[in-house]
Protein backbone atom coordinates (compact mmCIF):
# COMPACT_ATOMS: atom_id res chain seq x y z
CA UNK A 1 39.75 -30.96 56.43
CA UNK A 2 41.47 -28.08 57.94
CA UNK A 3 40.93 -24.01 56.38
CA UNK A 4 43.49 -21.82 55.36
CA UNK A 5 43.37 -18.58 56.75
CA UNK A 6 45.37 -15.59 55.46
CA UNK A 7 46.28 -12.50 57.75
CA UNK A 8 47.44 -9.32 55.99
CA UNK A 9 48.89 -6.46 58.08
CA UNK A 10 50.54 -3.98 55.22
CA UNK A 11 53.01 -6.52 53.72
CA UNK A 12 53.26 -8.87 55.49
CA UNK A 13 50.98 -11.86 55.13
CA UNK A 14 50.18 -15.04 57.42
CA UNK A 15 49.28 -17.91 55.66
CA UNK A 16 47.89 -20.85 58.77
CA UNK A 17 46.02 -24.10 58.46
CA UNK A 18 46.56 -26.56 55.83
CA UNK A 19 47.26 -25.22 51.68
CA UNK A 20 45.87 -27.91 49.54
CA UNK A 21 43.83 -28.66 46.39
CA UNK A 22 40.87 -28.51 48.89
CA UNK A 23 41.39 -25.55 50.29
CA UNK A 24 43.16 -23.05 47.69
CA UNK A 25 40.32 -22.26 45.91
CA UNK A 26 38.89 -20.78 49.21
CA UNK A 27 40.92 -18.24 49.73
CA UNK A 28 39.56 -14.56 48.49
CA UNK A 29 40.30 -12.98 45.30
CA UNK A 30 40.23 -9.89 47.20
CA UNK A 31 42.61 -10.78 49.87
CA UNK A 32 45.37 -11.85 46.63
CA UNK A 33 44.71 -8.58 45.08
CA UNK A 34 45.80 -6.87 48.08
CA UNK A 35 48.78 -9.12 48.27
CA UNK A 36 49.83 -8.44 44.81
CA UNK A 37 48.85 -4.79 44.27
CA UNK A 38 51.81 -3.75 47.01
CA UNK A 39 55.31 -3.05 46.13
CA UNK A 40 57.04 -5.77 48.11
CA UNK A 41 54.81 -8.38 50.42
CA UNK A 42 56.57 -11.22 52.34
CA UNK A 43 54.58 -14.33 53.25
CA UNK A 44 55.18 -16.19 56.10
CA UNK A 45 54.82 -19.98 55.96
CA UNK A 46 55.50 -21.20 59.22
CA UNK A 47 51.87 -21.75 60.72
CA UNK A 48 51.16 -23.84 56.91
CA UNK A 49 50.76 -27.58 58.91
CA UNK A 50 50.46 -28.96 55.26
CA UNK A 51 50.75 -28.34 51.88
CA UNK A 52 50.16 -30.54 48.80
CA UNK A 53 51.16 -30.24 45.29
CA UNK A 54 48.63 -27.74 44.52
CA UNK A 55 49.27 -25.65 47.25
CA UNK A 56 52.85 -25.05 46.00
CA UNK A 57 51.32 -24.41 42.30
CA UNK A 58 49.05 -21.97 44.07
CA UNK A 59 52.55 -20.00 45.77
CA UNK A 60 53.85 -19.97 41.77
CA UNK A 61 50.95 -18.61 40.69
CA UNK A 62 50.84 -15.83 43.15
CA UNK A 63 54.28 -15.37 42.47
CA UNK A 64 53.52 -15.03 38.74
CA UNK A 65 50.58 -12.61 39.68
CA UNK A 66 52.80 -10.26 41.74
CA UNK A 67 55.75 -10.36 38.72
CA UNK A 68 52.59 -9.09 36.67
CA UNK A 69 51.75 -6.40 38.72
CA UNK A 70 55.51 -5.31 40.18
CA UNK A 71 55.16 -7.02 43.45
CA UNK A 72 58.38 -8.27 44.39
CA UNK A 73 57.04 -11.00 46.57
CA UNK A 74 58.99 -13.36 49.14
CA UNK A 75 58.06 -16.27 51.43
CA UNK A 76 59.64 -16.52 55.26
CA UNK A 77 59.75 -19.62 57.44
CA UNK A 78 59.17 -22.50 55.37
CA UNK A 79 58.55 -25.35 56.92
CA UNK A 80 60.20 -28.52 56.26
CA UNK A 81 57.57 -30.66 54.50
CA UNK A 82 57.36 -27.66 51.91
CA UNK A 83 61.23 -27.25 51.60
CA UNK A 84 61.39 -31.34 50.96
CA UNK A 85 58.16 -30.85 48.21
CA UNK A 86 59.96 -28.24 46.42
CA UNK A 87 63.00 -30.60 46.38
CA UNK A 88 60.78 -33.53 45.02
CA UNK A 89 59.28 -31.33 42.02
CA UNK A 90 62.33 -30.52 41.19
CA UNK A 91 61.96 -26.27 41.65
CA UNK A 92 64.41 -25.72 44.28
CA UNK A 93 65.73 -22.14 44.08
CA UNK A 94 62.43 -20.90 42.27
CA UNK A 95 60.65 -20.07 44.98
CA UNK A 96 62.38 -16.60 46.42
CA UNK A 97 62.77 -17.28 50.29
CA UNK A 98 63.60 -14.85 52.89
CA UNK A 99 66.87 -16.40 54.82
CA UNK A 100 65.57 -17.05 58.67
C-alpha cells in the first residue's frame, strides 16, 4: 500500500500517491482545516495513481466541509480512472472541476 501525501502552498493543494479507504483516514485534520478555512483552494489531482470509492466520498466530504466554512473549493487535472469512477457512481457534474 502506497501513502497519500498532501502539499499545500496558499491555495493550492497537491494531492500524490494512492486515495483509498486505506489511506484517507491518514491524512491530517490539520492539513483539511487549512484547506477549508481559505476563501477559494484548488486541488490538483493529477499525481492521485488511484482512487477507490472512498477516496471520491472523501473529495465530497471535503467539498461539503469547505461549503460549511465558505471555501469555494475546485479540483484540477483529474485523471482518467477518477473521471470514469465518477461516471460509474453516477455524480458526474457534482464534483466542481477546473477546465485543463
Amino acid at each position: 500500500m502506497e501513502n497519500i501525501t498532501l502539499n499545500i502552498t496558499g491555495n493550492n493543494i497537491v494531492l500524490a500517491g494512492e486515495l483509498t479507504r486505506q489511506t484517507v483516514m491518514t491524512l491530517p485534520k490539520e492539513s483539511i482545516k487549512q484547506i477549508i478555512n481559505q476563501q477559494t483552494s484548488t486541488i490538483d489531482l493529477q499525481q492521485v495513481n488511484q482512487i477507490d470509492t472512498a477516496g471520491l466520498a472523501w473529495l465530497f466530504y471535503l467539498l461539503e466541509l469547505a461549503s460549511q466554512t465558505g471555501c469555494q473549493l475546485t479540483f484540477s487535472s483529474v485523471p482518467a480512472k477518477l473521471k470514469k469512477l465518477i461516471s460509474l457512481s453516477g455524480v458526474d457534474g457534482f464534483l466542481p472541476v477546473n477546465p485543463a
